[in-house]
C-alpha atoms as a PDB file:
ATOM      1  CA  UNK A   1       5.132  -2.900 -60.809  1.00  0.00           C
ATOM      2  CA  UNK A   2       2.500  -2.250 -63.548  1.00  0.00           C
ATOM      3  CA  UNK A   3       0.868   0.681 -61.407  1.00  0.00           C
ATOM      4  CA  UNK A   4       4.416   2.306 -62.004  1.00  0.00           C
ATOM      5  CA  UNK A   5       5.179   1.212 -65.231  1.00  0.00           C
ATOM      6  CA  UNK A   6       1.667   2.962 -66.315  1.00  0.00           C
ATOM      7  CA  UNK A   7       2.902   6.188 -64.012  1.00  0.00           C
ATOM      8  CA  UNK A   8       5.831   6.066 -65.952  1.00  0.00           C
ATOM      9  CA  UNK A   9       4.507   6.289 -69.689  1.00  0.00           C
ATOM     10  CA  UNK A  10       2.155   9.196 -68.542  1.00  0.00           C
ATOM     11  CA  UNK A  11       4.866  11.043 -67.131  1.00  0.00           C
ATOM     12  CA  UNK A  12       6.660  10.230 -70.439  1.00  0.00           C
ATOM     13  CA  UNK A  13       4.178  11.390 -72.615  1.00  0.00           C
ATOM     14  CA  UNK A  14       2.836  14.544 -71.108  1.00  0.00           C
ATOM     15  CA  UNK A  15       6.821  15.527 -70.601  1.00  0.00           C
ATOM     16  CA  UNK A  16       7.224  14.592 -73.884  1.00  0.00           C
ATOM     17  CA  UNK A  17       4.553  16.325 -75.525  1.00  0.00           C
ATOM     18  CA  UNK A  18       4.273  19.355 -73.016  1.00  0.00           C
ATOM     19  CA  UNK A  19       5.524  21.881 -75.570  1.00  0.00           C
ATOM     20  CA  UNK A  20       3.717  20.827 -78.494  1.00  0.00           C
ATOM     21  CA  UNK A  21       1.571  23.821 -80.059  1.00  0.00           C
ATOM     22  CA  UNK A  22       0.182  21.761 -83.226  1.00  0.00           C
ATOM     23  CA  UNK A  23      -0.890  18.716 -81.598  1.00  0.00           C
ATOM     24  CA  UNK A  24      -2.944  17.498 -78.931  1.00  0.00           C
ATOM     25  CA  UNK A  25      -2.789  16.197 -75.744  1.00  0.00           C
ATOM     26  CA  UNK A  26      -5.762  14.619 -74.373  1.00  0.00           C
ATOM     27  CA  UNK A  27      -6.722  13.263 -70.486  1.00  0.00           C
ATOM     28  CA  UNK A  28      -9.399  10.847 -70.189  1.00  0.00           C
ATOM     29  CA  UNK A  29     -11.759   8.679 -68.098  1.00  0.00           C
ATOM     30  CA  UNK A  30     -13.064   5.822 -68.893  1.00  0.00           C
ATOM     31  CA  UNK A  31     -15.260   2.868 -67.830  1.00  0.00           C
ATOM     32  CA  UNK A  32     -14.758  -0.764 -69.779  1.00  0.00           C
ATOM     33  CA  UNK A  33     -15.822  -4.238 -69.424  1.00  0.00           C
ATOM     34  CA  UNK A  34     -12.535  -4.960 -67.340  1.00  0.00           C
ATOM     35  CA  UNK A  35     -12.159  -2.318 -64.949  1.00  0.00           C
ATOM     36  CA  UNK A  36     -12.300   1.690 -65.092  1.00  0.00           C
ATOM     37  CA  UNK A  37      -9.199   3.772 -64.938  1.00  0.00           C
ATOM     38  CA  UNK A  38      -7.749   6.825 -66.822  1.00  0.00           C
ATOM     39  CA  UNK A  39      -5.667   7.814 -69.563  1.00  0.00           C
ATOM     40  CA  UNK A  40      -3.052  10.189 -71.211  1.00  0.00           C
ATOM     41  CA  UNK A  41      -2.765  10.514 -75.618  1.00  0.00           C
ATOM     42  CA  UNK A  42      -1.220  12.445 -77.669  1.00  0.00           C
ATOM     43  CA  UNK A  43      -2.052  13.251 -81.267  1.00  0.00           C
ATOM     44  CA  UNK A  44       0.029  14.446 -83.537  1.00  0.00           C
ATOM     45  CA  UNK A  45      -1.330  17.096 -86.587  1.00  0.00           C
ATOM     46  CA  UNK A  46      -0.784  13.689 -88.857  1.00  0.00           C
ATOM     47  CA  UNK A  47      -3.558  10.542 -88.507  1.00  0.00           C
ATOM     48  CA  UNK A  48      -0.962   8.989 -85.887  1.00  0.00           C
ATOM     49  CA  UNK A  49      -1.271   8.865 -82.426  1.00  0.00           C
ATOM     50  CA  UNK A  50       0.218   7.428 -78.401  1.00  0.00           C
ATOM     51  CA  UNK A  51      -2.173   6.370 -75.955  1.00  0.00           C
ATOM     52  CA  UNK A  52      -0.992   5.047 -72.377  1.00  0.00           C
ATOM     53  CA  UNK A  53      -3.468   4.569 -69.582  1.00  0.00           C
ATOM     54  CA  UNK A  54      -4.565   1.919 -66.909  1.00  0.00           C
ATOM     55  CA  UNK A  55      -7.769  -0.067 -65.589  1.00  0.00           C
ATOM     56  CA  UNK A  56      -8.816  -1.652 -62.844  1.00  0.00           C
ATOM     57  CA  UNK A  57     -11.929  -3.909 -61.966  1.00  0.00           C
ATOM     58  CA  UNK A  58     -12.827  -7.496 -61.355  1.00  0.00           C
ATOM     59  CA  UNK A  59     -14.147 -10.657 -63.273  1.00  0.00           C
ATOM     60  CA  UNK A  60     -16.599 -12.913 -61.425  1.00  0.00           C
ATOM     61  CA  UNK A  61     -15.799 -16.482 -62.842  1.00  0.00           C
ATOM     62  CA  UNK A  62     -17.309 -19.354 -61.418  1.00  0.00           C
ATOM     63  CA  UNK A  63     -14.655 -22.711 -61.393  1.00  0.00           C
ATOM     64  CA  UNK A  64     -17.647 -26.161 -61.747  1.00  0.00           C
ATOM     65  CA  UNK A  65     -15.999 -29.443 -60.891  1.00  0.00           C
ATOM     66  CA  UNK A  66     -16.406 -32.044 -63.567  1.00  0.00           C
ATOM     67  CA  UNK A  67     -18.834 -34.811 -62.249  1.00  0.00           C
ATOM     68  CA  UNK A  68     -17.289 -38.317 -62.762  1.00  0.00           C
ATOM     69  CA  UNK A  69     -18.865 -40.954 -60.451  1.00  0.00           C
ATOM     70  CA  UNK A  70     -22.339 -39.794 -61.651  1.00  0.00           C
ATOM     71  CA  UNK A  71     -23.091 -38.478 -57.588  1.00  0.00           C
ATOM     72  CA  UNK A  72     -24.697 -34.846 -57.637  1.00  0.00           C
ATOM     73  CA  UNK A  73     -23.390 -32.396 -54.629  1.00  0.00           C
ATOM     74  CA  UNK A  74     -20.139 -33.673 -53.637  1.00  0.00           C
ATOM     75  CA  UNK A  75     -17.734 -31.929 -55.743  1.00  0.00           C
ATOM     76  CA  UNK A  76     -15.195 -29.227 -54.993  1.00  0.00           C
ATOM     77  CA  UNK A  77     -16.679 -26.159 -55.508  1.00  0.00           C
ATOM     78  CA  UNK A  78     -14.770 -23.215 -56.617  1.00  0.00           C
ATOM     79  CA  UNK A  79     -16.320 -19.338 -56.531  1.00  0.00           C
ATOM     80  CA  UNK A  80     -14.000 -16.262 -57.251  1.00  0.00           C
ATOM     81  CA  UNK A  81     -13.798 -12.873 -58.119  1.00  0.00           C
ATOM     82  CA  UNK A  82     -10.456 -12.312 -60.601  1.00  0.00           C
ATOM     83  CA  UNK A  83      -8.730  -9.424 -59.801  1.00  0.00           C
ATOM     84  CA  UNK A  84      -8.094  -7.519 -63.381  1.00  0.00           C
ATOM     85  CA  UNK A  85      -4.839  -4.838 -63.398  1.00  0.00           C
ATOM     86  CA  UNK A  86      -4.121  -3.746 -66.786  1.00  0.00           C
ATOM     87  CA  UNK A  87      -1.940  -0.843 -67.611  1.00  0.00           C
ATOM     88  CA  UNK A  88      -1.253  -0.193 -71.817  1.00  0.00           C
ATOM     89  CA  UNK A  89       0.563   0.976 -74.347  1.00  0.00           C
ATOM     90  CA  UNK A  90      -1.487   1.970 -77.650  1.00  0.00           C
ATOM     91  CA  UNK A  91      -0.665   3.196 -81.199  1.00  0.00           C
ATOM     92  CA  UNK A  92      -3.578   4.934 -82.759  1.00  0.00           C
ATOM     93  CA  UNK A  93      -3.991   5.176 -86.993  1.00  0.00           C
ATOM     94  CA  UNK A  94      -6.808   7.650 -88.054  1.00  0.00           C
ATOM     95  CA  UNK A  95      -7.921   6.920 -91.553  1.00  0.00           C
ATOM     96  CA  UNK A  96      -8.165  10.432 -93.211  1.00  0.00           C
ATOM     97  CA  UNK A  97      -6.983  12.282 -90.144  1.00  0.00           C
ATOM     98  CA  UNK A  98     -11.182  11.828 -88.869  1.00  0.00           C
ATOM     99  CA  UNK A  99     -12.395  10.533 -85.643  1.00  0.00           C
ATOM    100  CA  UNK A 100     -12.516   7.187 -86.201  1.00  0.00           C
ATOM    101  CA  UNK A 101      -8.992   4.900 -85.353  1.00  0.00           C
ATOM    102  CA  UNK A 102      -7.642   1.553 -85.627  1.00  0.00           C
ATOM    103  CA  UNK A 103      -5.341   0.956 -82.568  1.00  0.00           C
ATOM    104  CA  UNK A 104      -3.100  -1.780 -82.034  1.00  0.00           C
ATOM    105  CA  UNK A 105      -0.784  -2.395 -78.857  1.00  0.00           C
ATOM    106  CA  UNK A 106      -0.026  -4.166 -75.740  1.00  0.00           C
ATOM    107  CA  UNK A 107      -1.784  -4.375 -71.996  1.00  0.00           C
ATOM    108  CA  UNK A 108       0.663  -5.285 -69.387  1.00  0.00           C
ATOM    109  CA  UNK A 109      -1.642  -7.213 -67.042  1.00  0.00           C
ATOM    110  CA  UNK A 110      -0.876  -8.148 -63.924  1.00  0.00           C
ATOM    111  CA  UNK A 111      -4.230  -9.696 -63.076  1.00  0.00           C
ATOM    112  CA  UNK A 112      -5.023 -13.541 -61.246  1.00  0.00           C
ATOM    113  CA  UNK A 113      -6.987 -15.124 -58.606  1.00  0.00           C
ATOM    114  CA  UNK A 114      -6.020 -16.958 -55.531  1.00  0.00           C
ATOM    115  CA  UNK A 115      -9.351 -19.151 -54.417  1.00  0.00           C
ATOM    116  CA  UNK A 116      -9.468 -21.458 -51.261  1.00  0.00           C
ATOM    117  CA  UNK A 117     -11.954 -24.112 -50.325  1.00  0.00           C
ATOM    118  CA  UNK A 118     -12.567 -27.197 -48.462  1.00  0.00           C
ATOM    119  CA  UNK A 119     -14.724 -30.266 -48.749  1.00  0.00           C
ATOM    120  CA  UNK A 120     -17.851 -29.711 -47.531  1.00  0.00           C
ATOM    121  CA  UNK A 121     -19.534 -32.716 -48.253  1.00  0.00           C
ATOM    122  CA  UNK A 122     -22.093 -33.697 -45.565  1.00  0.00           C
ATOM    123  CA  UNK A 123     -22.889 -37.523 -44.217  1.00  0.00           C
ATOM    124  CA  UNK A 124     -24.327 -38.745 -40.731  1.00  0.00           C
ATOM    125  CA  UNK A 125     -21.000 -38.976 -39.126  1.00  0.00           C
ATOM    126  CA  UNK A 126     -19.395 -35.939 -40.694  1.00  0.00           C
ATOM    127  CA  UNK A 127     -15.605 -38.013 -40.475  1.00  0.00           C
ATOM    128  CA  UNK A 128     -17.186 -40.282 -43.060  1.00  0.00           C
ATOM    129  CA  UNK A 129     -18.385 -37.428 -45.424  1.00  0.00           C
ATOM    130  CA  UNK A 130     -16.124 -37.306 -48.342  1.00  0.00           C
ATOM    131  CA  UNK A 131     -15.803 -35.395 -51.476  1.00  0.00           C
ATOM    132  CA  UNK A 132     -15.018 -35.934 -55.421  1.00  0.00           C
ATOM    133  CA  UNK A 133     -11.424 -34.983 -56.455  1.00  0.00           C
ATOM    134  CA  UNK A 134     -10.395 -35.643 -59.220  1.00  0.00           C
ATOM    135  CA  UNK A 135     -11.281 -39.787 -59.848  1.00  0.00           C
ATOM    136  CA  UNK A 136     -11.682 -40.293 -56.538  1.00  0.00           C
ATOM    137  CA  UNK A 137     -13.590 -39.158 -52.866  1.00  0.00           C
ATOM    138  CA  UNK A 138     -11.226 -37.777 -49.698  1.00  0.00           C
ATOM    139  CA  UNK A 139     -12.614 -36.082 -46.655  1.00  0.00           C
ATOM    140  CA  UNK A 140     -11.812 -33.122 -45.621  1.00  0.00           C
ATOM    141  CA  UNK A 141      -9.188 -33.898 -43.599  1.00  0.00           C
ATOM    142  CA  UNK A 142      -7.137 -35.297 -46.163  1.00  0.00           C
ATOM    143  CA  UNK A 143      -7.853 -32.484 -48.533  1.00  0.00           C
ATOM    144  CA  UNK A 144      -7.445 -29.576 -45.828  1.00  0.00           C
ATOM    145  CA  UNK A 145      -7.385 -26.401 -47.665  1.00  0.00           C
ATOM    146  CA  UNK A 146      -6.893 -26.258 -51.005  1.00  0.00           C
ATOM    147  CA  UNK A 147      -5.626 -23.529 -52.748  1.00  0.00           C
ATOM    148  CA  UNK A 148      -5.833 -22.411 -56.091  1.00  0.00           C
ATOM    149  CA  UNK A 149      -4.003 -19.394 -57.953  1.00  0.00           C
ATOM    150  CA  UNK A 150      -4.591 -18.265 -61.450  1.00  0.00           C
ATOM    151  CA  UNK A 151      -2.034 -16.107 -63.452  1.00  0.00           C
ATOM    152  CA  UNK A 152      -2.307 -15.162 -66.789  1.00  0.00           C
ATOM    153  CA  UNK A 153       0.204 -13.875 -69.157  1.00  0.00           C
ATOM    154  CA  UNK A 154       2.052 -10.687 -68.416  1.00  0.00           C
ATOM    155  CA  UNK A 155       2.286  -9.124 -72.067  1.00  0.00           C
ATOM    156  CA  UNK A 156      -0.777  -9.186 -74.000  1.00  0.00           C
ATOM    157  CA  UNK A 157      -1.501  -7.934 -77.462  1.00  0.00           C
ATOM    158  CA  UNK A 158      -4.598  -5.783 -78.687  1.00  0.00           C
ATOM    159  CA  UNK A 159      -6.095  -5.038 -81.856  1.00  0.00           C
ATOM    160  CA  UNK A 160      -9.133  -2.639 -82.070  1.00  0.00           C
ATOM    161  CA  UNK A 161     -11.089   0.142 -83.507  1.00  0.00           C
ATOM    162  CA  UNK A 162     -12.537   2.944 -81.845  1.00  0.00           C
ATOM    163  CA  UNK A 163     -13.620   7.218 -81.933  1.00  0.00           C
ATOM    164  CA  UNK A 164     -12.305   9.652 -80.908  1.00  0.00           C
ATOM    165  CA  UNK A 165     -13.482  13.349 -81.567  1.00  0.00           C
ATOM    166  CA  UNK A 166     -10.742  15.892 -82.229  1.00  0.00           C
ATOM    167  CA  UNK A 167     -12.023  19.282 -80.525  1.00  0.00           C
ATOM    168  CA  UNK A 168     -10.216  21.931 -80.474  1.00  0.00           C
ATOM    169  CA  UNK A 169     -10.211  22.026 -76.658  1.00  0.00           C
ATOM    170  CA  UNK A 170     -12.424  21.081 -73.770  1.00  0.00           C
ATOM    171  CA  UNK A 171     -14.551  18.000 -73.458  1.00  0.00           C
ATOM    172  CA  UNK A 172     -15.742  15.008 -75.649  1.00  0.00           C
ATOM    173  CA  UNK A 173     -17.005  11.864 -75.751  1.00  0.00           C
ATOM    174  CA  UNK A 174     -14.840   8.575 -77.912  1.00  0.00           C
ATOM    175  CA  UNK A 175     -15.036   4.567 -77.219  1.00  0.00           C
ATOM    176  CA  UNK A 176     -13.031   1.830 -78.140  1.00  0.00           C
ATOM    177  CA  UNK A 177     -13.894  -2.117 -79.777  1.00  0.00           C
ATOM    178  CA  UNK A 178     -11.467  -4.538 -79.754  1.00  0.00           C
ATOM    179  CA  UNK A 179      -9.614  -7.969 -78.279  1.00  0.00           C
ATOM    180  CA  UNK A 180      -6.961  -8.313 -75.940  1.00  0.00           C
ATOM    181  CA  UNK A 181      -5.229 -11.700 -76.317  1.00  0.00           C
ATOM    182  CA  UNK A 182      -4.512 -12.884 -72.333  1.00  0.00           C
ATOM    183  CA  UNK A 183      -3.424 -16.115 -73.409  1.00  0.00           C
ATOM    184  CA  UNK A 184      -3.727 -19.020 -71.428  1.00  0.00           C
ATOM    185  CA  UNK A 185      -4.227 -19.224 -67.897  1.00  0.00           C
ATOM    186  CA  UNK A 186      -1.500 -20.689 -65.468  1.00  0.00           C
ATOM    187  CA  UNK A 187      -3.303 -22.948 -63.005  1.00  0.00           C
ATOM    188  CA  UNK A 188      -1.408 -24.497 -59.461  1.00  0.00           C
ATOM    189  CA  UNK A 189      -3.188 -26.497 -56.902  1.00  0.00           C
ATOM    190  CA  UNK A 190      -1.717 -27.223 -53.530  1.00  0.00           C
ATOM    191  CA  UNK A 191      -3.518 -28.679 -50.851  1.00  0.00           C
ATOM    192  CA  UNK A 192      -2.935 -27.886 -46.892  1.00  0.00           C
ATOM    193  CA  UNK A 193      -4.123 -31.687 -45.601  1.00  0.00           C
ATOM    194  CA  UNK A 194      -1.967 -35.124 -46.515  1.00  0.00           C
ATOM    195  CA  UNK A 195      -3.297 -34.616 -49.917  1.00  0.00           C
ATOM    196  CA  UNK A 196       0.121 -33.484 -51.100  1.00  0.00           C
ATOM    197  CA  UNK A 197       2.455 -36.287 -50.068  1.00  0.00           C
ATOM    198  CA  UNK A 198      -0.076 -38.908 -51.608  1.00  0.00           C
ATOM    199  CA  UNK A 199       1.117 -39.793 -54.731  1.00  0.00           C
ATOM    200  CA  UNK A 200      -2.175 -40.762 -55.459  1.00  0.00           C
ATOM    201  CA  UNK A 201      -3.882 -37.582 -54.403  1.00  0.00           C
ATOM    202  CA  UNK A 202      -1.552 -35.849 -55.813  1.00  0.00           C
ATOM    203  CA  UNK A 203      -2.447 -37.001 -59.433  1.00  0.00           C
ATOM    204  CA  UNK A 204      -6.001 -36.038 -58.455  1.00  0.00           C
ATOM    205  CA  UNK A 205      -4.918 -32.350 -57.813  1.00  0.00           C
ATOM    206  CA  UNK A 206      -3.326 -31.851 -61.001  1.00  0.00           C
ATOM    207  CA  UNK A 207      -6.332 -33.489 -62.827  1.00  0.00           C
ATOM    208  CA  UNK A 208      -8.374 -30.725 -60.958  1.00  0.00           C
ATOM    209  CA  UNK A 209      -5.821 -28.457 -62.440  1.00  0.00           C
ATOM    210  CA  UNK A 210      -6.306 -29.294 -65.482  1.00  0.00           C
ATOM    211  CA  UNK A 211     -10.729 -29.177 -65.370  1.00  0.00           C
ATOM    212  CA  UNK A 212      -9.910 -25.428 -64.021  1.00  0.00           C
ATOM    213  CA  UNK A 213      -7.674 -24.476 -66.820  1.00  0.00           C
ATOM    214  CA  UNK A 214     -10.199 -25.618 -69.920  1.00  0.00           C
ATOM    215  CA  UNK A 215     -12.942 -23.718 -67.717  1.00  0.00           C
ATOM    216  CA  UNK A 216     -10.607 -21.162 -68.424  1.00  0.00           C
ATOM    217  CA  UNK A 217      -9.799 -21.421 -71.732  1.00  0.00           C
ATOM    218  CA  UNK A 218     -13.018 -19.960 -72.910  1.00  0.00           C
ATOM    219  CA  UNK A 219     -11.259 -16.103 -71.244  1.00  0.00           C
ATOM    220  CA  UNK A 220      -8.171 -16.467 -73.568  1.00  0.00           C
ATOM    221  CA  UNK A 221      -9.412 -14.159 -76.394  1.00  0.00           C
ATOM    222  CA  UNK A 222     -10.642 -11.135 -73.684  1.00  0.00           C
ATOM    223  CA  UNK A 223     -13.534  -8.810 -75.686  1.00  0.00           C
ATOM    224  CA  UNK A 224     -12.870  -5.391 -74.736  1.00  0.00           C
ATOM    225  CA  UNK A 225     -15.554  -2.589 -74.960  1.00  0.00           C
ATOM    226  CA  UNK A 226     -14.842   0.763 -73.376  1.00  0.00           C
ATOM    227  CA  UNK A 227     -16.670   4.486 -73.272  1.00  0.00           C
ATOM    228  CA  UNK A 228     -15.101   7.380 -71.938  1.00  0.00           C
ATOM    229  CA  UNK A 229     -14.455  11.379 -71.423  1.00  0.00           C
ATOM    230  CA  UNK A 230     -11.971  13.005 -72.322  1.00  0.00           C
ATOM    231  CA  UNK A 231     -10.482  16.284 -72.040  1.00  0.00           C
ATOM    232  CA  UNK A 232      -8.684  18.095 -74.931  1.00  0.00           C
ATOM    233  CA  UNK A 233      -5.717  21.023 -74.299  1.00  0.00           C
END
């Protein structure tokens, strides 16, 4: 959806602007601290500006278990990478019609996780071995699978500054500084075993939800750094 959505506003844009012969239109690729991807603006003769573009990487985030009972090596352990799509929308404001911008706008992100894992506790007589969830130990039977997805919100805002050279044609370099608000993250827990119809176990899993989600909390308020080329017609 987001893939087209970006498609879209480029189409819009270049159409848009295709005639223009005292502005400029500007192609670019870039590499940022969530992803690489590429990008259409448009600059108008004035300090104002459109930018629409898209980016695509991944965020390794490691999920650690809270320890409760005080026993080292029997938690749930939780390892994934977060798949980051982002496709935006940006206004650019150049401060006496010069390189440097302020830019404000949204990223439609359609980013999130889904991680599985079991218990893998170890004891003498492995039906015995049981792991921390939650308050309380279950084997591995009872948990079976447990599966955990991550969304985050679809609109978020940005605020930044950034460069951005104004050749006459042909290449240059420009970067943008700034913060993309993702907002919280959307945690859900299910579990594959007889985990789920245990009322008991059940109020374990959303406790785990709720460890995961202040992990998360901390990826909220999203830095954003990115360097690019671009090309000017």
């Amino acid at each position: 959806m987001y893939r087209s959505l970006t498609g879209g506003l480029l189409t819009l844009l270049l159409l848009t602007f295709s005639t223009a012969s005292q502005a400029q239109i500007t192609t670019r690729l870039q590499a940022s601290d969530i992803g690489l991807g590429a990008e259409v603006g448009y600059r108008w003769e004035s300090p104002f500006g459109l930018r629409a573009g898209f980016l695509v990487g991944d965020l390794d985030v490691d999920f650690e278990a809270e320890d409760n009972n005080g026993i080292q090596g029997d938690e749930l352990e939780y390892d994934s990478d977060v798949d980051l799509e982002n496709s935006y929308l940006l206004a650019d404001w150049h401060p006496w019609n010069g390189i440097f911008r302020v830019s404000a706008g949204t990223f439609f992100n359609n980013s999130g996780a889904t991680v599985i894992t079991r218990c893998n506790a170890q004891a003498p007589v492995q039906q015995l071995a049981t792991c921390e969830f939650g308050n309380s130990r279950y084997s591995s039977a009872v948990l079976g699978e447990v599966t955990t997805k991550v969304d985050f919100d679809q609109v978020a805002p940005y605020l930044g500054i950034g460069w951005g050279h104004r050749a006459q044609n042909g290449f240059a370099f420009n970067a943008d500084l700034g913060v993309i608000h993702v907002g919280a993250a959307k945690v859900e827990m299910t579990s594959s075993g007889s985990c789920g119809s245990d009322p008991q176990c059940r109020e374990q899993i959303e406790q785990e939800e709720k460890e995961i989600q202040d992990e998360l909390d901390k990826y909220e308020w999203l830095p954003f750094v990115s360097l690019g080329v671009s090309y000017h017609f």
